[in-house]
PDB file of N, CA and C in Angstrom:
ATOM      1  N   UNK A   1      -2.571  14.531   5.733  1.00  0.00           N
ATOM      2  CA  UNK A   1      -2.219  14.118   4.391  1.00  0.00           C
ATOM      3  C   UNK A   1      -3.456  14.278   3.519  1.00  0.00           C
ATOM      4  N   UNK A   2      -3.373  15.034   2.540  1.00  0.00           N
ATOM      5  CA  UNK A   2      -4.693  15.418   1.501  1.00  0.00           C
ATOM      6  C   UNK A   2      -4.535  14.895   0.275  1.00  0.00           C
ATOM      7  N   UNK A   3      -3.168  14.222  -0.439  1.00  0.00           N
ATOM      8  CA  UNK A   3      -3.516  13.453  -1.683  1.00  0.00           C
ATOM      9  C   UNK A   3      -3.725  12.207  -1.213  1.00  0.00           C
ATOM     10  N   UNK A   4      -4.138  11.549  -2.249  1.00  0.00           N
ATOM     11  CA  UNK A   4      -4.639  10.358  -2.346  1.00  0.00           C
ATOM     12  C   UNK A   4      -3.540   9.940  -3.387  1.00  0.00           C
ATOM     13  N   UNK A   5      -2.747   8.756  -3.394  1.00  0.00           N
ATOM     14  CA  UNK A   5      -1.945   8.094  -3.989  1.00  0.00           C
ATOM     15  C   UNK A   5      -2.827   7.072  -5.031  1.00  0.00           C
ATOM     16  N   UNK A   6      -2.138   6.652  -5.882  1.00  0.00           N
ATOM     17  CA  UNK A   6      -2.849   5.722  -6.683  1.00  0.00           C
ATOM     18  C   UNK A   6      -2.493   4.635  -6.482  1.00  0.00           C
ATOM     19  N   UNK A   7      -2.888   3.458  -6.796  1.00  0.00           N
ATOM     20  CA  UNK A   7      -2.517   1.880  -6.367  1.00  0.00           C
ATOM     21  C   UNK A   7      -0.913   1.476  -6.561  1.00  0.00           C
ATOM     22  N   UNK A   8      -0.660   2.087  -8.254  1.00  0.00           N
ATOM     23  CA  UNK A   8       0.713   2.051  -8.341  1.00  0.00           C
ATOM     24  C   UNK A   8       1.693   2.793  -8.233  1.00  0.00           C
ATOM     25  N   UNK A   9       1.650   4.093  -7.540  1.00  0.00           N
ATOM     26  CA  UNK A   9       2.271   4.805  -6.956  1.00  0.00           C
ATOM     27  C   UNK A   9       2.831   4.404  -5.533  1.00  0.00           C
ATOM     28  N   UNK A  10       1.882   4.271  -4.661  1.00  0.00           N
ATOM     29  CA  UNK A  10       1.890   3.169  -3.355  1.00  0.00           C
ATOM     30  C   UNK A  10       2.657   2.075  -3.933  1.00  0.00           C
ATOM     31  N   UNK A  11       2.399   1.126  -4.332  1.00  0.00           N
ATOM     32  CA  UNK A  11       3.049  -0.184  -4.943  1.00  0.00           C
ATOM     33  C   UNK A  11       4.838   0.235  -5.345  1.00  0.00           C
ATOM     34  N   UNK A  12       4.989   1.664  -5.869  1.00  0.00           N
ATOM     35  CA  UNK A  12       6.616   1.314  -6.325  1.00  0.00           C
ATOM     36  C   UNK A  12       7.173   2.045  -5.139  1.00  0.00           C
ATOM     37  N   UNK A  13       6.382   2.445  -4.013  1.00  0.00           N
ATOM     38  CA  UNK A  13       7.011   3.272  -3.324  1.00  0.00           C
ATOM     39  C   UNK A  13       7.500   1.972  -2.422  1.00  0.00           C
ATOM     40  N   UNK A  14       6.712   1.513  -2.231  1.00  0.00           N
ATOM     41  CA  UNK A  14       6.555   0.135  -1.043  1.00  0.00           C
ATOM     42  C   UNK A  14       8.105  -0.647  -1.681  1.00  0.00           C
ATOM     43  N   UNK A  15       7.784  -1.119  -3.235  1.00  0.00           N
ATOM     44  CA  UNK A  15       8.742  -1.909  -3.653  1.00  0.00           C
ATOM     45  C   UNK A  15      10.198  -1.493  -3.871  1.00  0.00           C
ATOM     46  N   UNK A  16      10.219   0.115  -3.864  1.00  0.00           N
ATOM     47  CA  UNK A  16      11.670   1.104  -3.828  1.00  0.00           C
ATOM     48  C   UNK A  16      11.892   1.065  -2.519  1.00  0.00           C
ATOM     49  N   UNK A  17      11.354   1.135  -1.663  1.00  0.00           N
ATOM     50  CA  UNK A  17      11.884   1.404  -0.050  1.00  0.00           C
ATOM     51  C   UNK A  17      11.711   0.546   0.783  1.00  0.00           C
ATOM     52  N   UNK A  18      10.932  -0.677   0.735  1.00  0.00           N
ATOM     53  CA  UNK A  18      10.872  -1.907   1.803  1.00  0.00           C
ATOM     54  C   UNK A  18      10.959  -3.126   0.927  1.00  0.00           C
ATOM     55  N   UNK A  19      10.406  -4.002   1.422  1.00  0.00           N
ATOM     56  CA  UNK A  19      10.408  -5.644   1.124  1.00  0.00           C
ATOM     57  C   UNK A  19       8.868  -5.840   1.475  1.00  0.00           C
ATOM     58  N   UNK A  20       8.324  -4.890   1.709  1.00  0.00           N
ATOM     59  CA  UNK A  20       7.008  -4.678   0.899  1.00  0.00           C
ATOM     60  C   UNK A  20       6.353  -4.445  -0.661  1.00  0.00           C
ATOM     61  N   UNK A  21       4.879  -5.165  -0.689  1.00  0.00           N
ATOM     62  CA  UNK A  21       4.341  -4.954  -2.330  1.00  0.00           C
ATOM     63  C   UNK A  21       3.075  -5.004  -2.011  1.00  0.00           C
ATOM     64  N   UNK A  22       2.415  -4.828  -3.064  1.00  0.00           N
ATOM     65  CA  UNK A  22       0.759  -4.357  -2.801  1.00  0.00           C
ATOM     66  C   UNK A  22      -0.259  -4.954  -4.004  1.00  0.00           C
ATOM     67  N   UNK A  23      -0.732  -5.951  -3.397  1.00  0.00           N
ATOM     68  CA  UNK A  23      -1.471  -6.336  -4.285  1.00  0.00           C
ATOM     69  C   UNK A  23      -3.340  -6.398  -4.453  1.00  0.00           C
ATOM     70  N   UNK A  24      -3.604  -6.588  -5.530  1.00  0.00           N
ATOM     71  CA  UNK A  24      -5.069  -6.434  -5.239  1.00  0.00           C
ATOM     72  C   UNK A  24      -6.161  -7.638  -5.195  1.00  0.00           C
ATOM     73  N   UNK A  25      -7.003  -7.420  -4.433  1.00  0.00           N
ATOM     74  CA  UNK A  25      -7.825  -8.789  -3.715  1.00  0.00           C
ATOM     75  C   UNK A  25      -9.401  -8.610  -3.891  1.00  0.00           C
ATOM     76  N   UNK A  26     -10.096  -9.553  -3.211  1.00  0.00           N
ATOM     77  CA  UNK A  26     -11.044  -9.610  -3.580  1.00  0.00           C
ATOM     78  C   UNK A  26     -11.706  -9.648  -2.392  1.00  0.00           C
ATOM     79  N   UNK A  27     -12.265  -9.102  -1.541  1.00  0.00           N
ATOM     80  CA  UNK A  27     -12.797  -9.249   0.125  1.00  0.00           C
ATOM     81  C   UNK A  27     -13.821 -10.344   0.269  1.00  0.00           C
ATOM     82  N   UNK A  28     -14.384 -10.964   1.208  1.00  0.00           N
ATOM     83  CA  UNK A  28     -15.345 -11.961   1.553  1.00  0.00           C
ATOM     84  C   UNK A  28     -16.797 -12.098   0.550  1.00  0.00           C
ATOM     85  N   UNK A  29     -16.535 -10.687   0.928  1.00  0.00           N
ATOM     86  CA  UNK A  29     -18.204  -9.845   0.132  1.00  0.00           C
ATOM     87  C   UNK A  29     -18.281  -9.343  -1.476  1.00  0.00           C
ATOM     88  N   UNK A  30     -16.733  -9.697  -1.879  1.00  0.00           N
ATOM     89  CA  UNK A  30     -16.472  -9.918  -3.187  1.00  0.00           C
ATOM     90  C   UNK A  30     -16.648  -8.271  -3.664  1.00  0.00           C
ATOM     91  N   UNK A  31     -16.089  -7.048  -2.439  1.00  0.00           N
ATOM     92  CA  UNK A  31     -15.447  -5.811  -2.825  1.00  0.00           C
ATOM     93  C   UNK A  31     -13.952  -6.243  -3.292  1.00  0.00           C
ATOM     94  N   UNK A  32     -13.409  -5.042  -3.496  1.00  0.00           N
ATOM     95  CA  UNK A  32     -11.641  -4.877  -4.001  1.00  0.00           C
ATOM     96  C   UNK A  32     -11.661  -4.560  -2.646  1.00  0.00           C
ATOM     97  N   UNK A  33     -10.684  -5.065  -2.356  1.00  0.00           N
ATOM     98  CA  UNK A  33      -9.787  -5.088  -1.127  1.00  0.00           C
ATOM     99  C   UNK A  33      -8.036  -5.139  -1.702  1.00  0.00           C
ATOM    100  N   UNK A  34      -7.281  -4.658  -0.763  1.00  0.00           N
ATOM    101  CA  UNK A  34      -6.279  -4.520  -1.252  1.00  0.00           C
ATOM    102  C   UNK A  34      -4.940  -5.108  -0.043  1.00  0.00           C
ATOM    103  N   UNK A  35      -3.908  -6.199  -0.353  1.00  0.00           N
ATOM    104  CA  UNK A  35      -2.939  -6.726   0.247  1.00  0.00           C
ATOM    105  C   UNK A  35      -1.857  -6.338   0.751  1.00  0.00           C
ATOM    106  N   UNK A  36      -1.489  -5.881   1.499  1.00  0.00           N
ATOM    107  CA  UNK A  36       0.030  -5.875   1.965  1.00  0.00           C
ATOM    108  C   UNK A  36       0.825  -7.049   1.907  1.00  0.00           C
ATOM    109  N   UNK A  37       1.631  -7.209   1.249  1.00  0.00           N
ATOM    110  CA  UNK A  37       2.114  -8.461   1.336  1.00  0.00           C
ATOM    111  C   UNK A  37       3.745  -8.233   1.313  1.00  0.00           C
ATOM    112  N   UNK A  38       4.598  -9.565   2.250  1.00  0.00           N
ATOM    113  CA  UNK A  38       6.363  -9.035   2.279  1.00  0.00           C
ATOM    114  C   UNK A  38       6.787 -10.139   0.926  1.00  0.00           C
ATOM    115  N   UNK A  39       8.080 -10.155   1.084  1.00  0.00           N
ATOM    116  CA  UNK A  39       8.732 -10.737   0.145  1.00  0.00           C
ATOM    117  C   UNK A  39       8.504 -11.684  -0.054  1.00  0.00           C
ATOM    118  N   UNK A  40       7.831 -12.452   0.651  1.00  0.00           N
ATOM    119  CA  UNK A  40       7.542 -14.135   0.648  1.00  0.00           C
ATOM    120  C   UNK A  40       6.317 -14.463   0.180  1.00  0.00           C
ATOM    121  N   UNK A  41       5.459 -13.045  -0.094  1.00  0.00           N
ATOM    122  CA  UNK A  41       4.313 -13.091  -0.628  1.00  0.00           C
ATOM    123  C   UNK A  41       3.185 -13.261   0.044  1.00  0.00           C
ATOM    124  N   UNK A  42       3.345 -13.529   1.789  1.00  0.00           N
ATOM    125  CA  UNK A  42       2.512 -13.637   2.928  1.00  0.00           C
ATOM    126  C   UNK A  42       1.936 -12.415   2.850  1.00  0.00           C
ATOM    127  N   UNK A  43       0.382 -12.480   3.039  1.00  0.00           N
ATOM    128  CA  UNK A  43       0.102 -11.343   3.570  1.00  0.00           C
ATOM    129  C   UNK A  43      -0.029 -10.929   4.611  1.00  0.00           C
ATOM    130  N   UNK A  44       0.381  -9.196   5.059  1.00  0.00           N
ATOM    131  CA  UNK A  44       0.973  -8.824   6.455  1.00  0.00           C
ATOM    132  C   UNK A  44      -0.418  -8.204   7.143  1.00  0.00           C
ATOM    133  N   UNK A  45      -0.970  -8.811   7.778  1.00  0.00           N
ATOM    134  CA  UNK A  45      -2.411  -8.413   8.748  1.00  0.00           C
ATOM    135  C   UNK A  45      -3.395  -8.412   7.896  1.00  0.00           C
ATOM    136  N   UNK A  46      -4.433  -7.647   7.978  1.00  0.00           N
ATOM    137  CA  UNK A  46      -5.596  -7.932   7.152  1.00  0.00           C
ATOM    138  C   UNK A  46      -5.433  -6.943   6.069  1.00  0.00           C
ATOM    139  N   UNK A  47      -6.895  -7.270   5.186  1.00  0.00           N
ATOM    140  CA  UNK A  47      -7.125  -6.412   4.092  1.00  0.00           C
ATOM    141  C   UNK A  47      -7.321  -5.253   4.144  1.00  0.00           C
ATOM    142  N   UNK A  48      -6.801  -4.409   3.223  1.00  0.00           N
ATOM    143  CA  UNK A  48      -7.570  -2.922   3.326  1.00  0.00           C
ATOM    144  C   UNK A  48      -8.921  -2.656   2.140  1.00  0.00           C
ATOM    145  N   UNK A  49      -9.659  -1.859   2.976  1.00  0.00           N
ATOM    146  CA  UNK A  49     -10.989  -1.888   2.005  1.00  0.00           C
ATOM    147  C   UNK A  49     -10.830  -0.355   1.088  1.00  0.00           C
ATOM    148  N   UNK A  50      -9.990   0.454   1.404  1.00  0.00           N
ATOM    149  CA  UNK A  50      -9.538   1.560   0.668  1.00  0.00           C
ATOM    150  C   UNK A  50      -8.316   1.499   0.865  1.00  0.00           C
ATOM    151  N   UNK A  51      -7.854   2.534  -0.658  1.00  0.00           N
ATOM    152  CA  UNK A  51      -6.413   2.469  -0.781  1.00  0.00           C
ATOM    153  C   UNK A  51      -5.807   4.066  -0.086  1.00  0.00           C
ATOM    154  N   UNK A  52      -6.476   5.012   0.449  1.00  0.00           N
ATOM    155  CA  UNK A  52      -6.321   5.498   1.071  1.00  0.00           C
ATOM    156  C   UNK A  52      -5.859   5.092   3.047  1.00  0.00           C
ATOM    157  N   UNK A  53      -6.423   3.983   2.986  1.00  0.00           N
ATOM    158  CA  UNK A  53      -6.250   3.290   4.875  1.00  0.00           C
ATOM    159  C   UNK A  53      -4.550   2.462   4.096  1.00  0.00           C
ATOM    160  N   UNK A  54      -4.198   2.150   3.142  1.00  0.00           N
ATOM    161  CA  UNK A  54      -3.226   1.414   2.819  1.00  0.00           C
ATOM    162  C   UNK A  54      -2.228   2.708   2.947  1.00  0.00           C
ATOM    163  N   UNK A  55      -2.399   3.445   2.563  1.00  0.00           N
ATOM    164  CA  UNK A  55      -1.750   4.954   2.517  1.00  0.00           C
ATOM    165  C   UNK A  55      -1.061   5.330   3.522  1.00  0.00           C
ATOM    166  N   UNK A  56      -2.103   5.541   4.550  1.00  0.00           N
ATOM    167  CA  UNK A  56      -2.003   6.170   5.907  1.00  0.00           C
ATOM    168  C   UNK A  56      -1.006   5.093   6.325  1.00  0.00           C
ATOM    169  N   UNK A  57      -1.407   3.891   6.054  1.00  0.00           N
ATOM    170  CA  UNK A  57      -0.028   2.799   7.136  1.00  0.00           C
ATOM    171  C   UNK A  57       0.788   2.652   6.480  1.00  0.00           C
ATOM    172  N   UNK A  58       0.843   2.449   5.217  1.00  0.00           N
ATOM    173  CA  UNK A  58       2.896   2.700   4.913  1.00  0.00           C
ATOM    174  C   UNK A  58       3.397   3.559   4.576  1.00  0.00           C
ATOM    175  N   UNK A  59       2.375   4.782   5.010  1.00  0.00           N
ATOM    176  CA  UNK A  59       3.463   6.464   4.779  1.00  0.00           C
ATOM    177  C   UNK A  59       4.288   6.265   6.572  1.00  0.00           C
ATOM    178  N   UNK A  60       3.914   5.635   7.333  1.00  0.00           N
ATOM    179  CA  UNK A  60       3.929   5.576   8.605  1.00  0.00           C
ATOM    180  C   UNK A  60       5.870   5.040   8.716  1.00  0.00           C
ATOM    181  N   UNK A  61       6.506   4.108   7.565  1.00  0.00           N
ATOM    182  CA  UNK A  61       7.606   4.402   7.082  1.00  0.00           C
ATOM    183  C   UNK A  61       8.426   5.302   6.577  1.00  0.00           C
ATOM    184  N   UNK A  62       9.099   6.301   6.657  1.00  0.00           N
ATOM    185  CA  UNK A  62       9.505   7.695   6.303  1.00  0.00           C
ATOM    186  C   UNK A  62      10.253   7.948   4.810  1.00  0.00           C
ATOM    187  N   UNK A  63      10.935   6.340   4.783  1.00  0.00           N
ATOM    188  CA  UNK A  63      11.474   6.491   3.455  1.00  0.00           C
ATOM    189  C   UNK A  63      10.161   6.264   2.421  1.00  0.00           C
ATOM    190  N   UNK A  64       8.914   5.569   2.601  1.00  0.00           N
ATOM    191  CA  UNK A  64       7.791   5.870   1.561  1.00  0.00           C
ATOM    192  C   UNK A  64       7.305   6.557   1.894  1.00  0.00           C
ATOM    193  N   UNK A  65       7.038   7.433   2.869  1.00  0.00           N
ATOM    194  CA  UNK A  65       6.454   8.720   2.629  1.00  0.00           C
ATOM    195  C   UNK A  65       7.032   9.979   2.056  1.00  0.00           C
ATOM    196  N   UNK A  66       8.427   9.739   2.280  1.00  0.00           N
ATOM    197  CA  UNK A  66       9.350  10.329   1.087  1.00  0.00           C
ATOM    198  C   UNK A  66       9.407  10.196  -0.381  1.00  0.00           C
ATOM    199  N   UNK A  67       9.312   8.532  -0.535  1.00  0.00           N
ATOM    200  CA  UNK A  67       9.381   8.463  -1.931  1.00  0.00           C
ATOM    201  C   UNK A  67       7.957   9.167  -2.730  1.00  0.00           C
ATOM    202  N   UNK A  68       6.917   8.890  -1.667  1.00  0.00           N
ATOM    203  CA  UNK A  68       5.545   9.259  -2.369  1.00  0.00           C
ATOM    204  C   UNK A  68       5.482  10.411  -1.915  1.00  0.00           C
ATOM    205  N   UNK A  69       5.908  11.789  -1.578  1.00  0.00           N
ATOM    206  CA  UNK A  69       6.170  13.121  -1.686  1.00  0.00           C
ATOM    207  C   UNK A  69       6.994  13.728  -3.064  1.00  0.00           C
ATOM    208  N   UNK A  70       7.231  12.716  -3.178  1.00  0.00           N
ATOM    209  CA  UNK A  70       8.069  12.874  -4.857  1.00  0.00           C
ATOM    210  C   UNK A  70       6.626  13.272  -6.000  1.00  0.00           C
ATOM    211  N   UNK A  71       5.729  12.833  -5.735  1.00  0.00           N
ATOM    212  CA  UNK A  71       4.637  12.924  -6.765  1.00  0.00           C
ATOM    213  C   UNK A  71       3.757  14.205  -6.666  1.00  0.00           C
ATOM    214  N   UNK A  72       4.311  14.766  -5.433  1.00  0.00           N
ATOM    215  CA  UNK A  72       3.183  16.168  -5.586  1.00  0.00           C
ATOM    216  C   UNK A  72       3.974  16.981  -6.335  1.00  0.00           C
TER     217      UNK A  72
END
């Protein structure tokens, strides 16, 4: 995979095809870090420190890696 998605591209793909959303955080060390979070607003495992590693794991769903193939 060679594009790089943008925060809210990821974000409507997540929110069109799962009960996933993506929000943005603040890490220990007070980088942007970024949330996976489900409907309940829990967040799902840890932070991501790029939005590219957020990428790679919910293209890993086929219907958002579909929806975000829509953008090339």
């Amino acid at each position: 995979m060679n594009t790089t998605y943008s925060f809210q591209q990821i974000n409507n793909a997540l929110s069109n095809c799962s009960s996933f959303y993506l929000t943005k955080e603040t890490d220990e060390d007070g980088d942007q870090a970024f949330a996976l979070r489900d409907g309940c607003g829990d967040q799902d495992g840890d932070l991501f420190n790029y939005i590219y590693d957020v990428q790679a794991y919910v293209t890993e769903n086929q219907d958002v890696f579909d929806y975000l193939a829509r953008y090339n």
